[in-house]
C-alpha atoms as a PDB file:
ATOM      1  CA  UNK A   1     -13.799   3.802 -21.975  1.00  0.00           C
ATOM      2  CA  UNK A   2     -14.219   1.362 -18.821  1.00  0.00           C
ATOM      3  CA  UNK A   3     -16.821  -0.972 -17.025  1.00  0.00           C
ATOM      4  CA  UNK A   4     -19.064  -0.217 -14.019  1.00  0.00           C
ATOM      5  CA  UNK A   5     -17.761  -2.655 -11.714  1.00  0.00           C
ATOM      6  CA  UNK A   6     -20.407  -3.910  -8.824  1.00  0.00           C
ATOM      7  CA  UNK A   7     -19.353  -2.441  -5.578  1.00  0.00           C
ATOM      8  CA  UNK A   8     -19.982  -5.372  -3.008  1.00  0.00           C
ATOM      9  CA  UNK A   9     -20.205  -8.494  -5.001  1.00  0.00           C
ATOM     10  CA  UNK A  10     -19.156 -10.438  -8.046  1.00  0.00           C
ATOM     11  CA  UNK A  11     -20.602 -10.877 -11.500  1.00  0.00           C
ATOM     12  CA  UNK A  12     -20.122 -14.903 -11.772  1.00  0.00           C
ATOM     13  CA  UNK A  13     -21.647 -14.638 -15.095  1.00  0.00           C
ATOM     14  CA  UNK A  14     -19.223 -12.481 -16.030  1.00  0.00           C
ATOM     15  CA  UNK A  15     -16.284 -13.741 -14.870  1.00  0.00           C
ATOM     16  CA  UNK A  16     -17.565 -17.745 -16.460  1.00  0.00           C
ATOM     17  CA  UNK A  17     -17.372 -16.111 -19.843  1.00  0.00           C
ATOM     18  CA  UNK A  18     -14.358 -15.230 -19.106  1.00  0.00           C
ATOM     19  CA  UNK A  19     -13.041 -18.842 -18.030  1.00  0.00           C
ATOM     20  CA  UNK A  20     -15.266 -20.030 -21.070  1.00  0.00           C
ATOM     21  CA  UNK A  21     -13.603 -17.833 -23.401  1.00  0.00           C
ATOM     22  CA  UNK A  22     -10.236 -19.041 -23.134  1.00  0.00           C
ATOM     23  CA  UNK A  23     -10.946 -22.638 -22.017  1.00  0.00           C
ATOM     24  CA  UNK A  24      -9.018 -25.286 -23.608  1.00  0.00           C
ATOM     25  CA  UNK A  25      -6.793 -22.735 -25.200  1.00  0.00           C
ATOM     26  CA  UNK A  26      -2.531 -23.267 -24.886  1.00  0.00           C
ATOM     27  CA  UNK A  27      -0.410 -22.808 -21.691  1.00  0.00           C
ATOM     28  CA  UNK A  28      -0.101 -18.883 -21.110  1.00  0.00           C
ATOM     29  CA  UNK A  29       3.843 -19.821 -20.938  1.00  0.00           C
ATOM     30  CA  UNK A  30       3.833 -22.590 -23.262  1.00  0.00           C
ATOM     31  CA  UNK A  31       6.836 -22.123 -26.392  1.00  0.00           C
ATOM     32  CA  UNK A  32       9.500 -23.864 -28.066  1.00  0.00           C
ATOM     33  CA  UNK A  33      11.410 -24.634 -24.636  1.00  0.00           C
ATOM     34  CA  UNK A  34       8.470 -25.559 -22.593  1.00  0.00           C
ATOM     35  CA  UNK A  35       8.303 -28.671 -21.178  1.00  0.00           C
ATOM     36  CA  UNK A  36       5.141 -30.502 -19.587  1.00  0.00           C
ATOM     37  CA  UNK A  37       5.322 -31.524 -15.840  1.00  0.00           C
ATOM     38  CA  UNK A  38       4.746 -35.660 -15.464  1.00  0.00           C
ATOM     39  CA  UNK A  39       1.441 -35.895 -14.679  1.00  0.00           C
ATOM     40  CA  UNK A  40       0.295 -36.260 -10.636  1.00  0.00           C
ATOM     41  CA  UNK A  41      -0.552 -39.614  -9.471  1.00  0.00           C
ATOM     42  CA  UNK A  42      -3.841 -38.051  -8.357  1.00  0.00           C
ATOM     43  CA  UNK A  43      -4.688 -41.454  -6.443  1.00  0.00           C
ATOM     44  CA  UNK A  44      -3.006 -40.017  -3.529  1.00  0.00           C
ATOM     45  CA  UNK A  45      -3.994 -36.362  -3.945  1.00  0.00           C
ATOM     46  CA  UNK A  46      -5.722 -34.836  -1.162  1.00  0.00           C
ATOM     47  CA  UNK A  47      -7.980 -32.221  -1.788  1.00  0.00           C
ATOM     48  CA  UNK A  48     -11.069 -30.069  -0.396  1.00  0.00           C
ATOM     49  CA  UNK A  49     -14.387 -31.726  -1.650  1.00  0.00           C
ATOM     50  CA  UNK A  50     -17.076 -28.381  -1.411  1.00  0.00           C
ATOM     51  CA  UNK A  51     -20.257 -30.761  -2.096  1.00  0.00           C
ATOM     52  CA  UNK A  52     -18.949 -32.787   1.160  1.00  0.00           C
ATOM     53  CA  UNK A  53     -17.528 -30.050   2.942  1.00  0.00           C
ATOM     54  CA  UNK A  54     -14.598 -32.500   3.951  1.00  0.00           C
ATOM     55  CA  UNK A  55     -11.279 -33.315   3.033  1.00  0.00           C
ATOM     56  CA  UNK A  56     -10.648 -35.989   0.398  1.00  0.00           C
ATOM     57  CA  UNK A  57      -8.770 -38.499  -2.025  1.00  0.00           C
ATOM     58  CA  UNK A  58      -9.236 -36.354  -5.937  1.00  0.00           C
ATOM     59  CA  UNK A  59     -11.074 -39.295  -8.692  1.00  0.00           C
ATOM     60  CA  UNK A  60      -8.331 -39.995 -10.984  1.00  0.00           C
ATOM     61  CA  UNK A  61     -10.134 -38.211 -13.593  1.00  0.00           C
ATOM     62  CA  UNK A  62     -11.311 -35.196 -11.794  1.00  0.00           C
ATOM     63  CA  UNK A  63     -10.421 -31.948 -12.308  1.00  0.00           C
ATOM     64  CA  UNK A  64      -9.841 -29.405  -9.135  1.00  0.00           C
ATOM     65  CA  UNK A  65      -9.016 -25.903  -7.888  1.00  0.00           C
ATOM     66  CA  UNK A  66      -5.787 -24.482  -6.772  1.00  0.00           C
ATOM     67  CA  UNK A  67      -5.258 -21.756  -4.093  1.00  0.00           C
ATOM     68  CA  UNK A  68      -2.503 -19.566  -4.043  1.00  0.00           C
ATOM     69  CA  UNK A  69      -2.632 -17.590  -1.012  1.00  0.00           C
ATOM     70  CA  UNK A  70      -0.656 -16.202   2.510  1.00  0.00           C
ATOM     71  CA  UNK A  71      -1.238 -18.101   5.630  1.00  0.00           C
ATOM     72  CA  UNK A  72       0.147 -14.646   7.794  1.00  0.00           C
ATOM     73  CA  UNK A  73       1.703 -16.055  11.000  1.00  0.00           C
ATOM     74  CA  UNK A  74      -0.405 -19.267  10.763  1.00  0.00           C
ATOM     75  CA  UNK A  75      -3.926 -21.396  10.121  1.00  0.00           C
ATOM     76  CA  UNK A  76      -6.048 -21.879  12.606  1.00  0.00           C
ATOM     77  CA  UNK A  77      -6.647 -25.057  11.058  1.00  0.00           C
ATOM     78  CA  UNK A  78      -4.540 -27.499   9.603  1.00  0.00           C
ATOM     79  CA  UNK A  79      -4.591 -31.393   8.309  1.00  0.00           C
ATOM     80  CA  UNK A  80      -2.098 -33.109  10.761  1.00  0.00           C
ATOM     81  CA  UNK A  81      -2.225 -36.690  11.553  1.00  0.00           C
ATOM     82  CA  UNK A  82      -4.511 -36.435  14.483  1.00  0.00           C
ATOM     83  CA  UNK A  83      -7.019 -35.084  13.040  1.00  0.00           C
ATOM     84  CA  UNK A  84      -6.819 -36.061   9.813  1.00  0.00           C
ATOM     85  CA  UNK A  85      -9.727 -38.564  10.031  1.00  0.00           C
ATOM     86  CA  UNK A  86     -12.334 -35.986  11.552  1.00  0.00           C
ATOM     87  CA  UNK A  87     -11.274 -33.463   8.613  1.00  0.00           C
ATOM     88  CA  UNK A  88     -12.621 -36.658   6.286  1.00  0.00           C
ATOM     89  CA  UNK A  89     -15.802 -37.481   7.784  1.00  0.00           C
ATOM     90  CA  UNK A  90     -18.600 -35.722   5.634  1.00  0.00           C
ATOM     91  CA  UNK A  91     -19.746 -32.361   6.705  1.00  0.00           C
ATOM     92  CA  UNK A  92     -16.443 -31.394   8.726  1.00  0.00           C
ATOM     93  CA  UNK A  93     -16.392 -27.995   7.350  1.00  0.00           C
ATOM     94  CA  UNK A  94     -20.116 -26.971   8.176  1.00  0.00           C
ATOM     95  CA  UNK A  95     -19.623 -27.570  12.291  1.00  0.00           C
ATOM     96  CA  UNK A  96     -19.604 -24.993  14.124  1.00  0.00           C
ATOM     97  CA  UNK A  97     -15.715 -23.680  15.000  1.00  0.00           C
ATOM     98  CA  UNK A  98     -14.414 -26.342  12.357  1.00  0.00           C
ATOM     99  CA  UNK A  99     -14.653 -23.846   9.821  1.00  0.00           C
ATOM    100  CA  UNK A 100     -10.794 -22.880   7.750  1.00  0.00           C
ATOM    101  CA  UNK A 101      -9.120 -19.618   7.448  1.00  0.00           C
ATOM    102  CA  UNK A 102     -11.707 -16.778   5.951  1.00  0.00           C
ATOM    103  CA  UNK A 103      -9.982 -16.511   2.550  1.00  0.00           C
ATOM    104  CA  UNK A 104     -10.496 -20.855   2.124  1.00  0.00           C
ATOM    105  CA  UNK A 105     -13.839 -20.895   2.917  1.00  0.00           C
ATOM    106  CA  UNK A 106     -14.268 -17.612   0.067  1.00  0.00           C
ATOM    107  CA  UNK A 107     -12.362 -20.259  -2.462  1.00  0.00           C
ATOM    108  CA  UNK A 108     -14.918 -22.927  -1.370  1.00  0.00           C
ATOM    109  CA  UNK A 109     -17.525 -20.845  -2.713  1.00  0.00           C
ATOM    110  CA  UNK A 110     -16.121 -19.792  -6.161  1.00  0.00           C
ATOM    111  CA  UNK A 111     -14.998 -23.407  -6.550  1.00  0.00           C
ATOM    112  CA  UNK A 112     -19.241 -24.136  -6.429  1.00  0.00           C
ATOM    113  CA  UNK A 113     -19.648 -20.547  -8.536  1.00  0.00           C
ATOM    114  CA  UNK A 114     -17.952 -21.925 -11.079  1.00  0.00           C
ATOM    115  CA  UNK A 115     -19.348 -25.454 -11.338  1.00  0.00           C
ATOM    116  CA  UNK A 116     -16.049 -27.008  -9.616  1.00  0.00           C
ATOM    117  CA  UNK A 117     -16.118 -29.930  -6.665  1.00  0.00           C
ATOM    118  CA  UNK A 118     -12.394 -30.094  -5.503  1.00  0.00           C
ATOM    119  CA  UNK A 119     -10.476 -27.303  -4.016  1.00  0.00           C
ATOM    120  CA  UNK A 120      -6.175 -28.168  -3.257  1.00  0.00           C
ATOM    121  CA  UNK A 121      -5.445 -25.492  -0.304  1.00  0.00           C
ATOM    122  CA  UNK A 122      -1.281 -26.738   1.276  1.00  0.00           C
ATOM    123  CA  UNK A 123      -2.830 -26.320   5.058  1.00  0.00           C
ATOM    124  CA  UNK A 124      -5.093 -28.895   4.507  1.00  0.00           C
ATOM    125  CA  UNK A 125      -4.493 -30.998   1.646  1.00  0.00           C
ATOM    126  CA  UNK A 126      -0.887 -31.731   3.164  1.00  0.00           C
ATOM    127  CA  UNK A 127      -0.602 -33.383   6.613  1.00  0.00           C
ATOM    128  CA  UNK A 128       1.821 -30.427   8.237  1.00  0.00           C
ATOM    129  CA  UNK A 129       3.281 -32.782  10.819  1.00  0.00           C
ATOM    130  CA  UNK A 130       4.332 -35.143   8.292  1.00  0.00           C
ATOM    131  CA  UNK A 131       7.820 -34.583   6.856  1.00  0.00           C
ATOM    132  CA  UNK A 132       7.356 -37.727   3.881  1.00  0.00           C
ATOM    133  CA  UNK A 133       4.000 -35.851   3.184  1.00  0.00           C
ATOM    134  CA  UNK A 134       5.599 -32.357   3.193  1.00  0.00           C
ATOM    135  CA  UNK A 135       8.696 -33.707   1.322  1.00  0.00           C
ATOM    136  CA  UNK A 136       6.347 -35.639  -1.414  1.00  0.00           C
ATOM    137  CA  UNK A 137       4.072 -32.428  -1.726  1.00  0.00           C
ATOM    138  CA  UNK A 138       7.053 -29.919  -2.308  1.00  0.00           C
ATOM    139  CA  UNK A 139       8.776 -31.784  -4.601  1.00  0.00           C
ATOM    140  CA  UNK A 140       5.381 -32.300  -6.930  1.00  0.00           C
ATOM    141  CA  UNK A 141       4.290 -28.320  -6.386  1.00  0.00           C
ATOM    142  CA  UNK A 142       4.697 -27.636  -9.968  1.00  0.00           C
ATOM    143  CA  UNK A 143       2.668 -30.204 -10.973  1.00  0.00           C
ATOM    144  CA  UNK A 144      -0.021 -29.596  -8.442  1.00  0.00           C
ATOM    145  CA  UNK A 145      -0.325 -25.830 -10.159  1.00  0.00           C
ATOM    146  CA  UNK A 146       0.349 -26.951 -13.554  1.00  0.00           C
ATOM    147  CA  UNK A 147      -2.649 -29.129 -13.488  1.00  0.00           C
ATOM    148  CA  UNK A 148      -5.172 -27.969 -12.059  1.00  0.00           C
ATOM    149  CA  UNK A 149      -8.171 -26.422 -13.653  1.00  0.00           C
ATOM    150  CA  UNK A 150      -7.974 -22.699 -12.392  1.00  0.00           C
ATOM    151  CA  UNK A 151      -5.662 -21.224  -9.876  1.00  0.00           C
ATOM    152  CA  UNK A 152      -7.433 -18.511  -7.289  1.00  0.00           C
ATOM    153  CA  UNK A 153      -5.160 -15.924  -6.386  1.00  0.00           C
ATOM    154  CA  UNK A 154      -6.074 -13.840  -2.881  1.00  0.00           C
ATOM    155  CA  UNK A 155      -3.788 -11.158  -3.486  1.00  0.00           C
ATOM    156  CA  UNK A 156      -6.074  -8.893  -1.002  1.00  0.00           C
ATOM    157  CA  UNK A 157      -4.920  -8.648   2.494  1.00  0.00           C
ATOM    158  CA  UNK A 158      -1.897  -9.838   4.391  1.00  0.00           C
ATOM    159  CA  UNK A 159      -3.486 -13.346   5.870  1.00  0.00           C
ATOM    160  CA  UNK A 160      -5.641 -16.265   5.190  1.00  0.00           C
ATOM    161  CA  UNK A 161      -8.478 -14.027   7.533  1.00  0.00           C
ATOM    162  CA  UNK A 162      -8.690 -11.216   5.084  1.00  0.00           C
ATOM    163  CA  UNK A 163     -11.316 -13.074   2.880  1.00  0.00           C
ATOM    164  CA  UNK A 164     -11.529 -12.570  -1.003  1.00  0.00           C
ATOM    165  CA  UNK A 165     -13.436  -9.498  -1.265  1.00  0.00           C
ATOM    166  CA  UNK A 166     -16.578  -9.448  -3.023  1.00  0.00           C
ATOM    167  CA  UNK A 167     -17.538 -13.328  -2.011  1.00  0.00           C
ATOM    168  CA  UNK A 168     -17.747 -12.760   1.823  1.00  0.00           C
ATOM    169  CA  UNK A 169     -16.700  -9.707   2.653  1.00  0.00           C
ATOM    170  CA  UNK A 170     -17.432  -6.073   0.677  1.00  0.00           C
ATOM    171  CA  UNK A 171     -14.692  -4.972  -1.290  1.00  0.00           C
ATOM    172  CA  UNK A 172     -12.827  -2.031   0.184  1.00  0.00           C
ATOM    173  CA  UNK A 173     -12.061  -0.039  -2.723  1.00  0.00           C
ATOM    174  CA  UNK A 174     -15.096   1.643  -5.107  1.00  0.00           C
ATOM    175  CA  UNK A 175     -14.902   3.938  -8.075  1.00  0.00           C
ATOM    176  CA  UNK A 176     -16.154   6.967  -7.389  1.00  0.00           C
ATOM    177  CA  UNK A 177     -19.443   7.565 -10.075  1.00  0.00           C
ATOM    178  CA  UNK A 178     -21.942  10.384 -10.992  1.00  0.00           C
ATOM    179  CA  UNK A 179     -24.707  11.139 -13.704  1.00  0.00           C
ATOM    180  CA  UNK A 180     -24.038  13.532 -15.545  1.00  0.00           C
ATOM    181  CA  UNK A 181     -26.913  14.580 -18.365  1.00  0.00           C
ATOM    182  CA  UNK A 182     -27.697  10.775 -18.188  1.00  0.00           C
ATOM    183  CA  UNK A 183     -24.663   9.880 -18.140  1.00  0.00           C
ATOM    184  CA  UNK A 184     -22.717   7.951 -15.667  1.00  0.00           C
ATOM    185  CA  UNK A 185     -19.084   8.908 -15.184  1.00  0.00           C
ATOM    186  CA  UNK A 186     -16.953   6.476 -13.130  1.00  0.00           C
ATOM    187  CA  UNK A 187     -13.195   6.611 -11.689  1.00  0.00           C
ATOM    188  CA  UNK A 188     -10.758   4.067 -13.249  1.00  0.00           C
ATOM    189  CA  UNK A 189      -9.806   1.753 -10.840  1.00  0.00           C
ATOM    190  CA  UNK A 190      -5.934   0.739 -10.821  1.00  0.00           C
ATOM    191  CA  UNK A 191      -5.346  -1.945 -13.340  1.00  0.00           C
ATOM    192  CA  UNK A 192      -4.384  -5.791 -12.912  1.00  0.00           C
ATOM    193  CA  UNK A 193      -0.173  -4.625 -12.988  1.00  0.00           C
ATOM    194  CA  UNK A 194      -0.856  -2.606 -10.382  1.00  0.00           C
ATOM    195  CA  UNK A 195      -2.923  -4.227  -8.133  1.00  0.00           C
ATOM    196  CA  UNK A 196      -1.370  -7.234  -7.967  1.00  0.00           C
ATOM    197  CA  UNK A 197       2.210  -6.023  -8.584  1.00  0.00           C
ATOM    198  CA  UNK A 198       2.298  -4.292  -5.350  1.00  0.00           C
ATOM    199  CA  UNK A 199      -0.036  -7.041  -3.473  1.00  0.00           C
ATOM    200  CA  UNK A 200       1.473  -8.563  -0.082  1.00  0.00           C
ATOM    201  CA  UNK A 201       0.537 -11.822  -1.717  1.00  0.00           C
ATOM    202  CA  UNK A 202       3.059 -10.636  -4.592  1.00  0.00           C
ATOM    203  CA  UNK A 203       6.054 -11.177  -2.221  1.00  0.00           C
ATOM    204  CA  UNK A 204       5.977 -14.508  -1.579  1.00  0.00           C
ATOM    205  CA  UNK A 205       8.411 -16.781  -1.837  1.00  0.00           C
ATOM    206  CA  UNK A 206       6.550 -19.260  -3.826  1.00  0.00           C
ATOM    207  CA  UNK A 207       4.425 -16.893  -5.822  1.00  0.00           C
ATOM    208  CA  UNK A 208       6.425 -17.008  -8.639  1.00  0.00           C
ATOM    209  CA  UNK A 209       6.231 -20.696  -9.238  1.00  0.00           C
ATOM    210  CA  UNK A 210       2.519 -20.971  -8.542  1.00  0.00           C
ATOM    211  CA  UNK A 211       1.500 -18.004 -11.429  1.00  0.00           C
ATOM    212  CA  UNK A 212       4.090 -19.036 -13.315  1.00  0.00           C
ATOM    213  CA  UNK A 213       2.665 -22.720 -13.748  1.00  0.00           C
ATOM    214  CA  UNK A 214      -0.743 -21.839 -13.502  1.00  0.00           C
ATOM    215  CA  UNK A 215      -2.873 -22.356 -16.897  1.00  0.00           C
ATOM    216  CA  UNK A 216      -5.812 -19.679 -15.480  1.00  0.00           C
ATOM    217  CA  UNK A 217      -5.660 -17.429 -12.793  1.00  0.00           C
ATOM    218  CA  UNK A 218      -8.401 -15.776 -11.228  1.00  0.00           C
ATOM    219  CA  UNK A 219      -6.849 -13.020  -9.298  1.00  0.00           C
ATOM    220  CA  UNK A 220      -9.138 -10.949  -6.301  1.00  0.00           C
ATOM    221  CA  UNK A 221      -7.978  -7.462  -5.057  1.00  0.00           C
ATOM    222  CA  UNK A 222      -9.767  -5.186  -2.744  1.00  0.00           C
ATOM    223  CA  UNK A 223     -11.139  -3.564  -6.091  1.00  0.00           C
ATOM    224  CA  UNK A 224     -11.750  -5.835  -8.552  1.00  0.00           C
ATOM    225  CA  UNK A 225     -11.424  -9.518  -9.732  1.00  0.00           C
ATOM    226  CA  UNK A 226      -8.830 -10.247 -12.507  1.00  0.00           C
ATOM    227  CA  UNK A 227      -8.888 -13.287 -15.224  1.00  0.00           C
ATOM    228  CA  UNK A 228      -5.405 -14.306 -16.907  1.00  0.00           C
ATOM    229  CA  UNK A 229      -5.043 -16.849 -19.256  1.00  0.00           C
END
């Protein structure tokens, strides 16, 4: 027997008792041989503040949101060192054509779903013209994923336009229901394997790392939205 899923939009209640179900609980790869990233020196961490709509330094002790996504054949916006200071001055994000890539504004909008203030996206957390930023950044990427609080997944699409379906944009795949005798009888939609198996997003070359590291993953497909802990 399976669930109804909503056809254009997202049960956030649904999908916090998910994150609140498993919250706190052990590393999804943790065992005998695991061994615990140092911790970030988060005093230099940039990330996306979605109460500011601007780019920021992360508090030491705050917790943020990872994206794991595909740029396609590139951003229409990213942090470089010219710019930099407008992309920190409060409100950035909500002027008109200073707006990200479709799919980062989506994960600004779980991050405030889910009760969440910082959001680490590489375009603009990392100044792309710098090579001691870029080098720094690389070099700590499994930390960045290993900490962080949740890990969004946009395995929908083939570029940072495509959106995360069911925040901005209507999904693009719906079961197929009747009634029957009161009854409702519903297609099964293709499972988490699947879906994100054969994702573009899946062929990445630094997809591996990112779910590998990641504590929680919250996973959107053009069907359905997918929690692993």
């Amino acid at each position: 027997m399976g669930r109804i899923t909503k056809p254009d939009s997202i049960d956030w209640d649904h999908v916090k008792s998910w994150i609140s179900f498993c919250g706190g609980g052990a590393h999804q790869n943790s065992g005998s041989n695991w061994k615990t990233p140092r911790q970030i020196s988060l005093l230099r961490m940039l990330a996306i503040d979605v109460h500011t709509a601007c780019v920021s330094a992360i508090p030491q002790s705050a917790e943020y949101v990872a994206l794991s996504y595909q740029w396609g054949t590139d951003q229409k916006l990213k942090l470089k060192i010219d710019n930099k200071a407008r992309l920190e001055t409060p409100g950035f994000f909500d002027t008109e054509g200073c707006q990200p890539s479709r799919t980062i504004v989506d994960a600004m909008e779980v991050v405030r779903r889910l009760g969440h203030r910082y959001l680490w996206v590489d375009a603009l957390c990392i100044i792309q013209d710098s090579q001691e930023d870029l080098d720094q950044n690389v070099n700590m990427m499994d930390q960045i994923y290993y900490n962080a609080a949740l890990t969004i997944v946009a395995a929908a699409g083939v570029n940072a336009e495509h959106g995360l379906p069911g925040v901005s944009v209507a999904r693009t795949e719906h079961q197929i229901r009747t009634v029957v005798d009161g009854i409702t009888i519903a297609n099964m939609l293709e499972p988490a394997a699947g879906a994100i198996t054969f994702s573009r997003w899946n062929t990445r070359g630094w997809t591996y790392q990112e779910r590998l590291l990641s504590k929680k993953l919250l996973t959107f497909t053009d069907s359905q939205v997918f929690y692993h802990c």
